[in-house]
N, C-alpha and C. Protein backbone atom coordinates (compact mmCIF):
# COMPACT_ATOMS: atom_id res chain seq x y z
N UNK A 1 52.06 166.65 127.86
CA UNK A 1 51.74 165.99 126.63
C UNK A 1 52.86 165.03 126.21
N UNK A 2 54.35 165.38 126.61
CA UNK A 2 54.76 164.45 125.80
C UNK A 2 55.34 163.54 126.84
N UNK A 3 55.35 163.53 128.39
CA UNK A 3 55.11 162.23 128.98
C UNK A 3 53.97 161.30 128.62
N UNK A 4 52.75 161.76 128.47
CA UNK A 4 51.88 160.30 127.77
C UNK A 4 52.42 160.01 126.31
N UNK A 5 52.87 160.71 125.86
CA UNK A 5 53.20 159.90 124.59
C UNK A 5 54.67 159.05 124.82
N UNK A 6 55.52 159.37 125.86
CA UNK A 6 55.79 158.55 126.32
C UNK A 6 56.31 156.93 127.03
N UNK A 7 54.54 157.35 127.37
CA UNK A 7 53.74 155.77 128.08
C UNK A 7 53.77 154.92 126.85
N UNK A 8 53.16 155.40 125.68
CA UNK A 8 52.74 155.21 124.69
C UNK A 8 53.88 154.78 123.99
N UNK A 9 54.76 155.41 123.87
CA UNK A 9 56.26 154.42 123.15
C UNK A 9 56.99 153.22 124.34
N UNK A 10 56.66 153.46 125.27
CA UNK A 10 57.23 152.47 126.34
C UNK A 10 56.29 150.99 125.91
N UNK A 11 55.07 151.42 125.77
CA UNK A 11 53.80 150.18 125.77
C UNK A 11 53.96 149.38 124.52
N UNK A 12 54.09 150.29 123.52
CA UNK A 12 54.74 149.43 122.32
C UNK A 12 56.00 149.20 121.76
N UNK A 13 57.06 149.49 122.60
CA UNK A 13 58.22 148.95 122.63
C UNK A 13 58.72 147.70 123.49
N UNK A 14 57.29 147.73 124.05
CA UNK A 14 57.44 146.76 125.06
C UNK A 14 56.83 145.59 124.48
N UNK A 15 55.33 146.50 123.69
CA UNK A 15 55.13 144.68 122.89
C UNK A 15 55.65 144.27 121.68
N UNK A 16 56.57 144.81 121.05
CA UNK A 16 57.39 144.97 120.33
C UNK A 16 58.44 143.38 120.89
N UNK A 17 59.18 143.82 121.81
CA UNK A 17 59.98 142.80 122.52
C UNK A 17 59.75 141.83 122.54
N UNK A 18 58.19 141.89 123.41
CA UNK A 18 57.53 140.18 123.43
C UNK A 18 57.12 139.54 122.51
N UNK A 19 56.34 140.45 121.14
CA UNK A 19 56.29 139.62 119.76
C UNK A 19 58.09 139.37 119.17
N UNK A 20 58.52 139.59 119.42
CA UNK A 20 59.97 138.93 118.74
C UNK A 20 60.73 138.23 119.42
N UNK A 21 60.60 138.11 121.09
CA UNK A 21 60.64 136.82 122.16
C UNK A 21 59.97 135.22 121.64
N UNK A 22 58.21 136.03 121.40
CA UNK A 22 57.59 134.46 120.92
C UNK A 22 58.09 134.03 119.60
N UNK A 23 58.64 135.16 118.60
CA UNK A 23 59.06 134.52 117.44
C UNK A 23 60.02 133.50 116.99
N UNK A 24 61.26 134.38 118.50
CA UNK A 24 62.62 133.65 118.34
C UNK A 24 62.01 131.93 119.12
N UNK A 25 61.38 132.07 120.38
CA UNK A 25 61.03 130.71 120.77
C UNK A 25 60.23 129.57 120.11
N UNK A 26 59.94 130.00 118.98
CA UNK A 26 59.27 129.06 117.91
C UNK A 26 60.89 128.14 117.23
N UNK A 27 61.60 129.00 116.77
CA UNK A 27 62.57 128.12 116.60
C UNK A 27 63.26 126.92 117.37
N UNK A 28 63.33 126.61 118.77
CA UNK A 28 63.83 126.04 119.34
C UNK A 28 62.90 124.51 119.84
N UNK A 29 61.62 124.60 118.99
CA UNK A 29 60.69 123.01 119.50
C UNK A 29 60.63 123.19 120.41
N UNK A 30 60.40 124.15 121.62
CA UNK A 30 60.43 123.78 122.97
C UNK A 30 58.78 122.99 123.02
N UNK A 31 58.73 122.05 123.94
CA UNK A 31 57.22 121.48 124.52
C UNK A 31 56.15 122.73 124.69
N UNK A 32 56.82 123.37 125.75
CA UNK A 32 55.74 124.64 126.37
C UNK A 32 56.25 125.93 124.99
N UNK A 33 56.63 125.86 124.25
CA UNK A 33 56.54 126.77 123.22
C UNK A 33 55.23 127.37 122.98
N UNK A 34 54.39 126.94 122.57
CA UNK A 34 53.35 127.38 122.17
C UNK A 34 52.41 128.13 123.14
N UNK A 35 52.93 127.11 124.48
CA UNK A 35 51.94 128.31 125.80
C UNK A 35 52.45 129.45 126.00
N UNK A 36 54.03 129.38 125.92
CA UNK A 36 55.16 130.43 126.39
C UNK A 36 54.68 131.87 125.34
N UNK A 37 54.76 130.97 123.83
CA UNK A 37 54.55 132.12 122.65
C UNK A 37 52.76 133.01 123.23
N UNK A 38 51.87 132.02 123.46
CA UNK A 38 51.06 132.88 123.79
C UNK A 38 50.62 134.16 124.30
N UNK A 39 51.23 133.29 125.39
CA UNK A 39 51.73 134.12 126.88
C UNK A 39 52.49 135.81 126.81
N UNK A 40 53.59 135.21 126.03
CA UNK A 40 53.94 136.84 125.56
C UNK A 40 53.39 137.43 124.32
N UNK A 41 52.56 136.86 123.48
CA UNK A 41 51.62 137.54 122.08
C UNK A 41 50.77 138.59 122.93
N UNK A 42 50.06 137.81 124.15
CA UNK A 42 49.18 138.41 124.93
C UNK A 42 49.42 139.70 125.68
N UNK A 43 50.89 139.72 126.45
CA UNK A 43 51.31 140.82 126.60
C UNK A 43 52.07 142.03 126.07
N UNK A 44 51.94 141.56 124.58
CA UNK A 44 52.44 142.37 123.79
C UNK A 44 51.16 142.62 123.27
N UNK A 45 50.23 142.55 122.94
CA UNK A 45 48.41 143.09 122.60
C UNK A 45 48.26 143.75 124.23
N UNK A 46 48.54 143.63 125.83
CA UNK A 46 48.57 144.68 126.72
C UNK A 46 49.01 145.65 127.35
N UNK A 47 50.20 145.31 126.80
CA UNK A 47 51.52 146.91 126.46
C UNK A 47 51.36 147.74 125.58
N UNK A 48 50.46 147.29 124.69
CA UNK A 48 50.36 147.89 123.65
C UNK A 48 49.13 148.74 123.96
N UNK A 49 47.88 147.88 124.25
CA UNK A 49 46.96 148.62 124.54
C UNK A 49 47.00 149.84 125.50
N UNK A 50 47.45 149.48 126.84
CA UNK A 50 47.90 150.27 127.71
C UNK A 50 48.38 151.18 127.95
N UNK A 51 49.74 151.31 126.46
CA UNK A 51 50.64 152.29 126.51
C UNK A 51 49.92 153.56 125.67
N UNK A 52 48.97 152.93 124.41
CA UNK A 52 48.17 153.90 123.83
C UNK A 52 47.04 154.40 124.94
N UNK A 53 46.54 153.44 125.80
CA UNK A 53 45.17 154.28 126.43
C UNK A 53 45.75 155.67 127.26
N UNK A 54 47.21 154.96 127.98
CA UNK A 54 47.74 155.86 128.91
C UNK A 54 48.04 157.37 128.21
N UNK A 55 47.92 157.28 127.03
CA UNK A 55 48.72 158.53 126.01
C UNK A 55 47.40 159.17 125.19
N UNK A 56 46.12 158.86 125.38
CA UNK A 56 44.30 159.62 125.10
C UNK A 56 44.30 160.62 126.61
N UNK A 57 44.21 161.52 126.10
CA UNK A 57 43.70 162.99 126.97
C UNK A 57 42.32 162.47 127.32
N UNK A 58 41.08 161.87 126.45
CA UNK A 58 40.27 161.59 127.55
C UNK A 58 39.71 160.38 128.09
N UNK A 59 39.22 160.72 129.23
CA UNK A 59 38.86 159.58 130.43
C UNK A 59 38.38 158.53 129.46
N UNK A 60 37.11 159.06 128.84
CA UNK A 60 36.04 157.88 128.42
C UNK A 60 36.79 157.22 127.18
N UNK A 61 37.74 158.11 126.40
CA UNK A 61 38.54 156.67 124.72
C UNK A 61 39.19 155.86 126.15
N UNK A 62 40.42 156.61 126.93
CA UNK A 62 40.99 155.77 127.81
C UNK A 62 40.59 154.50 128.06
N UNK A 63 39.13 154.70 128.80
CA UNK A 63 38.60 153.34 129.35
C UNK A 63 38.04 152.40 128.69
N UNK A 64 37.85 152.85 127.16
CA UNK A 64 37.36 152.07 125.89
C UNK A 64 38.31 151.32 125.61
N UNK A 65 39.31 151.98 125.36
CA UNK A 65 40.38 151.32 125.24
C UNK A 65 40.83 149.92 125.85
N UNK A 66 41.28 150.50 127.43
CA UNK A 66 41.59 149.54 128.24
C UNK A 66 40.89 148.66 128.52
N UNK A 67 39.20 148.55 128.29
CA UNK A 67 38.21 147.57 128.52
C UNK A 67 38.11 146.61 127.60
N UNK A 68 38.32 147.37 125.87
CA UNK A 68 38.59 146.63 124.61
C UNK A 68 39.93 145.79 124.89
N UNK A 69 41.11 146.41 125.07
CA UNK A 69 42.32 145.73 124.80
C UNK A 69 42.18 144.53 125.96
N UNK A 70 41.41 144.52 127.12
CA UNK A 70 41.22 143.64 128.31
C UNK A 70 40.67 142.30 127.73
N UNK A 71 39.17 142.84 127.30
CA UNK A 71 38.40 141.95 126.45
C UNK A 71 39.03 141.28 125.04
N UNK A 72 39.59 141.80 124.44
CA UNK A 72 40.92 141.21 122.89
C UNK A 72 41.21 140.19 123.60
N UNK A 73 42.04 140.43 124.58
CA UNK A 73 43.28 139.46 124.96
C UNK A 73 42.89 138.45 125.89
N UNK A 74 41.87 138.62 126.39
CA UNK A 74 40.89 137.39 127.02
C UNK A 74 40.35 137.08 125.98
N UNK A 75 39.68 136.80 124.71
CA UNK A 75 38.65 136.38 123.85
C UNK A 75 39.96 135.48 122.96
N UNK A 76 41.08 136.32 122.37
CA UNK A 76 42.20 136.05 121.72
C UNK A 76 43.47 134.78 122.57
N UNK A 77 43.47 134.96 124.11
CA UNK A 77 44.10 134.40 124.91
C UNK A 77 43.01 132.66 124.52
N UNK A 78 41.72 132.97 125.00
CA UNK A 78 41.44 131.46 125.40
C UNK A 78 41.10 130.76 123.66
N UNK A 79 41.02 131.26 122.67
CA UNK A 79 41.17 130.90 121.19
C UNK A 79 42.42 130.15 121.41
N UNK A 80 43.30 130.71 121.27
CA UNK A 80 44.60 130.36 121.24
C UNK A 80 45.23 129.44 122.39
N UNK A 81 44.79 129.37 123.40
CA UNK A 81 45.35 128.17 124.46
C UNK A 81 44.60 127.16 123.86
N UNK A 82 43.17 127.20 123.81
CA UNK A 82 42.35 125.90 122.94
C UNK A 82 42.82 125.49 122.07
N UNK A 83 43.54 126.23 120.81
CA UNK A 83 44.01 125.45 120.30
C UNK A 83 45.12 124.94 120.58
N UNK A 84 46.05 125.10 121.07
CA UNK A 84 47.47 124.94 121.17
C UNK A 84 46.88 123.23 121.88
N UNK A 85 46.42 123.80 123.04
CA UNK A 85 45.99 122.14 123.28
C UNK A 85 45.13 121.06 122.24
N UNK A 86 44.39 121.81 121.82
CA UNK A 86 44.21 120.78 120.50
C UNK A 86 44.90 119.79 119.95
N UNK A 87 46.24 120.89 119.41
CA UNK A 87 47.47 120.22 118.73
C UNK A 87 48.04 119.69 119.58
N UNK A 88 48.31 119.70 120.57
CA UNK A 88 49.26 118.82 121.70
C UNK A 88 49.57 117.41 121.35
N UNK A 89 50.57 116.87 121.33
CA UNK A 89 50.63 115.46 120.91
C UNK A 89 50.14 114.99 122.06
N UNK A 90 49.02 113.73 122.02
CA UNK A 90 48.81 113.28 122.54
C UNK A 90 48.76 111.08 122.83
N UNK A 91 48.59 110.46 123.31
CA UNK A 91 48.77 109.08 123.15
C UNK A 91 49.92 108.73 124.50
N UNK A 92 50.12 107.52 124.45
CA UNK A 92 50.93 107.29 125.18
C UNK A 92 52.39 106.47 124.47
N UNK A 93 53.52 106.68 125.16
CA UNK A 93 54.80 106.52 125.12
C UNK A 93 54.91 105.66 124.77
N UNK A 94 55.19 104.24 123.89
CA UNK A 94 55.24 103.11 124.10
C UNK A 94 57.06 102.56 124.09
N UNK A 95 57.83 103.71 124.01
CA UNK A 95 59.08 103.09 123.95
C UNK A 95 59.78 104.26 123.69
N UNK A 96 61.09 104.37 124.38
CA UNK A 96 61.69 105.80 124.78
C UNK A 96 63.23 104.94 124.28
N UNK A 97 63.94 105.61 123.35
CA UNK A 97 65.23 104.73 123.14
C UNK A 97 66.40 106.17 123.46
N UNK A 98 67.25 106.05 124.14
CA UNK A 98 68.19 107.24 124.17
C UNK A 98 69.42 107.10 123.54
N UNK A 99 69.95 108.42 123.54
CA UNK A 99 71.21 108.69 122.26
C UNK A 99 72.00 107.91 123.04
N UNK A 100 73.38 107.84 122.58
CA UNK A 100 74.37 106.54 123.11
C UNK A 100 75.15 108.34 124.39
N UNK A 101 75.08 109.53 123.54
CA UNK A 101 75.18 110.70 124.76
C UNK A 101 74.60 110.63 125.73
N UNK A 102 73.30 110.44 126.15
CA UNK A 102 72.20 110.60 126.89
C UNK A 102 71.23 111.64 126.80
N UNK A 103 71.49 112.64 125.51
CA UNK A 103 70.93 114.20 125.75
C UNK A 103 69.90 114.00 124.74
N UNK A 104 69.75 112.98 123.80
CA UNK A 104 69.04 113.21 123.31
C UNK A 104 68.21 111.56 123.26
N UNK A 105 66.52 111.74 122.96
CA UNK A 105 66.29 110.21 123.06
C UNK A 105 64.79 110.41 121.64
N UNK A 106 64.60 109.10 121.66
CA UNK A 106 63.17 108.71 120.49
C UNK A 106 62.33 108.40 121.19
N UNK A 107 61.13 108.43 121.11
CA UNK A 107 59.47 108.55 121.78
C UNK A 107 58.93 107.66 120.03
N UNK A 108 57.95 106.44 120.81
CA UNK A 108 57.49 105.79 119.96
C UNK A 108 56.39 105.98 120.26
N UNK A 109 55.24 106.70 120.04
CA UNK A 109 53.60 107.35 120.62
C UNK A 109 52.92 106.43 119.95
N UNK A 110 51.70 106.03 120.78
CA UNK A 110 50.81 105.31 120.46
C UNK A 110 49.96 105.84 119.82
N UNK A 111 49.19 106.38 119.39
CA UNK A 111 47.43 106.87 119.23
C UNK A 111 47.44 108.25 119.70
N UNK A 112 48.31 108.69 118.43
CA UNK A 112 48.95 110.42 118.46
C UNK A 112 47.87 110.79 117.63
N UNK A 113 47.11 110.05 117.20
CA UNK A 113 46.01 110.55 116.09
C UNK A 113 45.16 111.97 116.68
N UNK A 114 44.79 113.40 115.43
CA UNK A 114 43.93 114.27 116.63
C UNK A 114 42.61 113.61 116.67
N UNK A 115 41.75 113.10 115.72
CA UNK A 115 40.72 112.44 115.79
C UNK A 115 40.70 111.30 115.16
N UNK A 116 41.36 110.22 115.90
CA UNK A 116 41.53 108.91 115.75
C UNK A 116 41.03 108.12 115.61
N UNK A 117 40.29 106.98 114.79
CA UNK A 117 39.45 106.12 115.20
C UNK A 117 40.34 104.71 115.15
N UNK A 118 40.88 104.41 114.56
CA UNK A 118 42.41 103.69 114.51
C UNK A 118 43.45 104.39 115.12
N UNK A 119 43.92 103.75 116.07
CA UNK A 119 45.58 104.18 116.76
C UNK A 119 46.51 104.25 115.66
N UNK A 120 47.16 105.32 115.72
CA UNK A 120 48.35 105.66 114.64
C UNK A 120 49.70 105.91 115.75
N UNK A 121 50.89 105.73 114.67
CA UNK A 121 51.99 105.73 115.54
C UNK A 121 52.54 106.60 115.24
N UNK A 122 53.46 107.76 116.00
CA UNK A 122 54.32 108.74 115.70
C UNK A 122 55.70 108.13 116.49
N UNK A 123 56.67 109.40 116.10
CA UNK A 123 58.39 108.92 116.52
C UNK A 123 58.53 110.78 116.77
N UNK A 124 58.70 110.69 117.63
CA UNK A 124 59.16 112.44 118.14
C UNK A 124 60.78 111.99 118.44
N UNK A 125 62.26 112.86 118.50
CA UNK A 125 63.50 112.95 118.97
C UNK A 125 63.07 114.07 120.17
N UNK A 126 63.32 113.88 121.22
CA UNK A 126 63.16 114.63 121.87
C UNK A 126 64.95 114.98 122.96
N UNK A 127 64.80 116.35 123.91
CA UNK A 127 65.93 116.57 124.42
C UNK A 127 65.86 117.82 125.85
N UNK A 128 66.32 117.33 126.51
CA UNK A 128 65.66 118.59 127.98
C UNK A 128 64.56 118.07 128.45
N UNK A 129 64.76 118.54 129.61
CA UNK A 129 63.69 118.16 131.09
C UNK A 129 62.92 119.50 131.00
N UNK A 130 62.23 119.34 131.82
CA UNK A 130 61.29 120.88 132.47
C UNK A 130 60.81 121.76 131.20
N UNK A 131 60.68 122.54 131.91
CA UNK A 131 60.32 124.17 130.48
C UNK A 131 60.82 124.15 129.62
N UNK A 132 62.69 123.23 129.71
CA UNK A 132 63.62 123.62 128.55
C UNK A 132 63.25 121.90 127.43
N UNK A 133 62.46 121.50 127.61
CA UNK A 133 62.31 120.58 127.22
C UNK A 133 61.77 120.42 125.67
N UNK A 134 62.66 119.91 124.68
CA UNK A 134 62.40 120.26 123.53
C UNK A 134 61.67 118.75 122.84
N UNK A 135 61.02 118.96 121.81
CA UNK A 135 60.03 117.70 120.96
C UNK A 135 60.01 118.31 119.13
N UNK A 136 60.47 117.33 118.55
CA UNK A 136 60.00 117.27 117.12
C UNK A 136 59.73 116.24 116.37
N UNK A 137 58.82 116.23 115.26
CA UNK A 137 58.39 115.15 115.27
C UNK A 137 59.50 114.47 114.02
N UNK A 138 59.31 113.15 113.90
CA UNK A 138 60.33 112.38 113.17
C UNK A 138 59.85 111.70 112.10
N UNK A 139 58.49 110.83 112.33
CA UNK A 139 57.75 110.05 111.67
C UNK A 139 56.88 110.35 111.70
N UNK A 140 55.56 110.05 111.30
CA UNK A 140 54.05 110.77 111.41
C UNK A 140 52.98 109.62 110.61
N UNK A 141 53.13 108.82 111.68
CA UNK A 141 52.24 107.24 111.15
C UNK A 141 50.83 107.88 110.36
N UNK A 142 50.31 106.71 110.57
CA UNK A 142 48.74 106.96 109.54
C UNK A 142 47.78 105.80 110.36
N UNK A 143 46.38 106.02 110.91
CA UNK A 143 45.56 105.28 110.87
C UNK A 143 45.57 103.55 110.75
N UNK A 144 45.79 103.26 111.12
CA UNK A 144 46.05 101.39 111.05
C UNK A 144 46.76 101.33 109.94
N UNK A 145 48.11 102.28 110.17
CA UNK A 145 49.04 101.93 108.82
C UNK A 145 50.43 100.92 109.78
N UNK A 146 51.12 100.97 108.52
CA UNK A 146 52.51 100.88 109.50
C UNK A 146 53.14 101.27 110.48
N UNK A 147 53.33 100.36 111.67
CA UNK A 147 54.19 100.74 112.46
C UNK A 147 55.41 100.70 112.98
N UNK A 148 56.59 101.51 113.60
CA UNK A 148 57.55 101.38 113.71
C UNK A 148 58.09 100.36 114.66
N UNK A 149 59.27 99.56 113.85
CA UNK A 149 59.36 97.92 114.47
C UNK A 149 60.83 98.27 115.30
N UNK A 150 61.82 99.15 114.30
CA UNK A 150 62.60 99.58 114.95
C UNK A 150 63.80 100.92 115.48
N UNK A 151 63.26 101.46 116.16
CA UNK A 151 63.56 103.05 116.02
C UNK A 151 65.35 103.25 116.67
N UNK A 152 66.27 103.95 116.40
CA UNK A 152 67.36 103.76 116.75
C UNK A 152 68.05 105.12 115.98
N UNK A 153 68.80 105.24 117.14
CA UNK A 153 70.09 106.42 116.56
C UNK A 153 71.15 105.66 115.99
N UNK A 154 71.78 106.43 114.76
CA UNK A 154 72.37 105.70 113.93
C UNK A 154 74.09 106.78 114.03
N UNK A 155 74.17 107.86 114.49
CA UNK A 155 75.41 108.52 114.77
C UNK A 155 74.36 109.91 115.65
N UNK A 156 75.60 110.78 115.87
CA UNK A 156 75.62 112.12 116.39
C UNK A 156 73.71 112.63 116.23
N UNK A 157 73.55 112.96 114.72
CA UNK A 157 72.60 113.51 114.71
C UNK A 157 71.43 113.13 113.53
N UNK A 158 71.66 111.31 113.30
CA UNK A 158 70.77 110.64 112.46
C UNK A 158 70.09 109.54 113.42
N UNK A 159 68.85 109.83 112.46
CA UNK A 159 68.16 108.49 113.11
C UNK A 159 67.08 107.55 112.10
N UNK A 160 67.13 106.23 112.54
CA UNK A 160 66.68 105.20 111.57
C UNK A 160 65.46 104.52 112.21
N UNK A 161 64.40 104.47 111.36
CA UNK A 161 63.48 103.73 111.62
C UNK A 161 62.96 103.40 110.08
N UNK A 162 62.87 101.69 110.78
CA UNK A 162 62.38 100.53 109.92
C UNK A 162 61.20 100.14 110.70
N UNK A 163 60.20 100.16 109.37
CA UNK A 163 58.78 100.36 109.92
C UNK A 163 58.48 98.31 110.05
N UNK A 164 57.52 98.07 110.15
CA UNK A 164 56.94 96.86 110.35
C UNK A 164 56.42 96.02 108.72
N UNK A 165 56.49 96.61 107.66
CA UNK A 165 56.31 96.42 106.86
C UNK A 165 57.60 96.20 105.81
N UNK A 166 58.70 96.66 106.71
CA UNK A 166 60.22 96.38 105.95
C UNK A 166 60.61 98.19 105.48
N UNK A 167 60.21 98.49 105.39
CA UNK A 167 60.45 100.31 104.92
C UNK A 167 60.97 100.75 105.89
N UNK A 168 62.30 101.25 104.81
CA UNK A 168 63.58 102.03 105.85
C UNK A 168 63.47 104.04 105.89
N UNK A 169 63.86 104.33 106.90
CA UNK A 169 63.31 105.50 106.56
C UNK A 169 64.75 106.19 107.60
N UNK A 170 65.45 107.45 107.27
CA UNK A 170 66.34 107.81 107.58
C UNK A 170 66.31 109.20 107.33
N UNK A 171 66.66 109.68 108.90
CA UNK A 171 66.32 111.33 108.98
C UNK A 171 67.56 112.03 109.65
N UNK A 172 67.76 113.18 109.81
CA UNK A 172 68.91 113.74 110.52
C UNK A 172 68.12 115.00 111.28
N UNK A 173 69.29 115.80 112.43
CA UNK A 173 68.07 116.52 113.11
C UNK A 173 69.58 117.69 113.77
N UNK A 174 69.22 118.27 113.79
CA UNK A 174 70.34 119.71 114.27
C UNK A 174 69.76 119.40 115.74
N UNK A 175 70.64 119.19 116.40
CA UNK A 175 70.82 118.89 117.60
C UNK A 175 71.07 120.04 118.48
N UNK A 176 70.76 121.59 118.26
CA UNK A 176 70.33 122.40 119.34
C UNK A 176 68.80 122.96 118.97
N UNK A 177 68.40 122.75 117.94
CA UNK A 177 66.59 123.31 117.64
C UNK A 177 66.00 121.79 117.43
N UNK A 178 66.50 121.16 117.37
CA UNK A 178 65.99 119.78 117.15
C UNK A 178 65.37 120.22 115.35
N UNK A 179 65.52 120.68 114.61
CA UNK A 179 64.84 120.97 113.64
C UNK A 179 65.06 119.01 112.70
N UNK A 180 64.60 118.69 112.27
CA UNK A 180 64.43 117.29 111.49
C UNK A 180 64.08 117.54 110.19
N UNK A 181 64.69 116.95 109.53
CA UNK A 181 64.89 116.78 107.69
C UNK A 181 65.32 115.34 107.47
N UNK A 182 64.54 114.67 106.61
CA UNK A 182 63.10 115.00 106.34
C UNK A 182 62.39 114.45 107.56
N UNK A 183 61.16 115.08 107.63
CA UNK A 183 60.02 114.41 108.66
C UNK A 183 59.11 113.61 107.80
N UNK A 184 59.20 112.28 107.92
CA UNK A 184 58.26 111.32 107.10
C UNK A 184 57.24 111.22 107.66
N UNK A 185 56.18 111.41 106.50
CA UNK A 185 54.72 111.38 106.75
C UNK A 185 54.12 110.38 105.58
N UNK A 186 54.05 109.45 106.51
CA UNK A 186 54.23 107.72 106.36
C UNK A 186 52.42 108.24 105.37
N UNK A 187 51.55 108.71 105.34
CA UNK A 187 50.36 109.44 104.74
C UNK A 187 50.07 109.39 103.68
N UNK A 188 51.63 110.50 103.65
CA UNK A 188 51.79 110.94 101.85
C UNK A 188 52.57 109.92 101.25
N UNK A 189 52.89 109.15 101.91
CA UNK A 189 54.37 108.53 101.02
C UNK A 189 53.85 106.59 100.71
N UNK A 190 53.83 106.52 99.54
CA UNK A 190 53.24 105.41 99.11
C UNK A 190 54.67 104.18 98.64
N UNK A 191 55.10 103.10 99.32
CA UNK A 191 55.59 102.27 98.95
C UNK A 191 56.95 102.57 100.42
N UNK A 192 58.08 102.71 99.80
CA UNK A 192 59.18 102.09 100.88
C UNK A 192 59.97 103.80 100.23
């Protein structure tokens, strides 16, 4: 009896881990963040399940269990990848400017809109290659609004963009989470 219970503290100590893995990786903007966070939400809903079925004395909750927690995390898994891609920035690059370091650079996106009918422009700072590859956003155009005429790092960890309409706009960004203050959302914000 008290090896399955056990199983049963192993299974949710285990998804224990991976929900506070995906939590801490939300902080850092990574690109694949959101697949990564999935990824372990998911196996922390099958450690979990698992560790409780393994720790039911009988056969038939057991296999309820394990068939339910199978079915959750497939039904819950493809919810959640759909959206994540949803949100994905999407459009194309139209101009990549890098820090005078090299580690860090600006992305001028075309038609980042999610349901666009006018191309809108965004400004992401981005930093890292591969998996470690981090994105936040900077600017957050609008629908056949203004667009950015000139995007540029202005020291260490500021950056300036002067939109096409003459509006100056000036942000700063912690340069290991990429976190950005303020993120202008050209939307809400009426005049210069």
């Amino acid at each position: 009896m008290e090896r399955r219970w056990g199983w049963c503290a192993v299974g949710l100590a285990s998804a224990a881990a991976c929900t506070v893995t995906a939590l801490w990786l939300g902080r850092w903007n990574l690109v694949l963040g959101p697949y990564m966070s999935i990824v372990l939400l998911l196996a922390a809903l099958l450690a979990a399940g698992i560790g409780i079925a393994l720790a039911l004395k009988s056969g038939l909750l057991r296999n309820i269990v394990l068939v339910g927690t199978v079915v959750a995390a497939v039904l819950l898994g493809g919810c959640l990848w759909t959206l994540a891609a949803l949100f994905e920035r999407g459009g194309l690059v139209e101009q990549r400017v890098p820090a005078a370091d090299g580690r860090h650079e600006l992305l001028v996106v075309e038609g980042a809109g999610f349901v666009a009918i006018d191309p809108e422009s965004d400004v992401y700072v981005r930093a890292g290659k591969g998996w470690r590859a981090q994105e936040a956003l900077v600017w957050d155009g609008k629908e056949d609004g203004s667009v950015p005429k000139t995007v540029r790092f202005t020291g260490r960890n500021t950056i300036e963009i002067v939109a096409d309409d003459g509006c100056l706009y000036r942000s700063t960004f912690d340069r290991s989470t990429l976190k950005v203050r303020p993120v202008h959302r050209v939307k809400d914000e009426y005049g210069c």
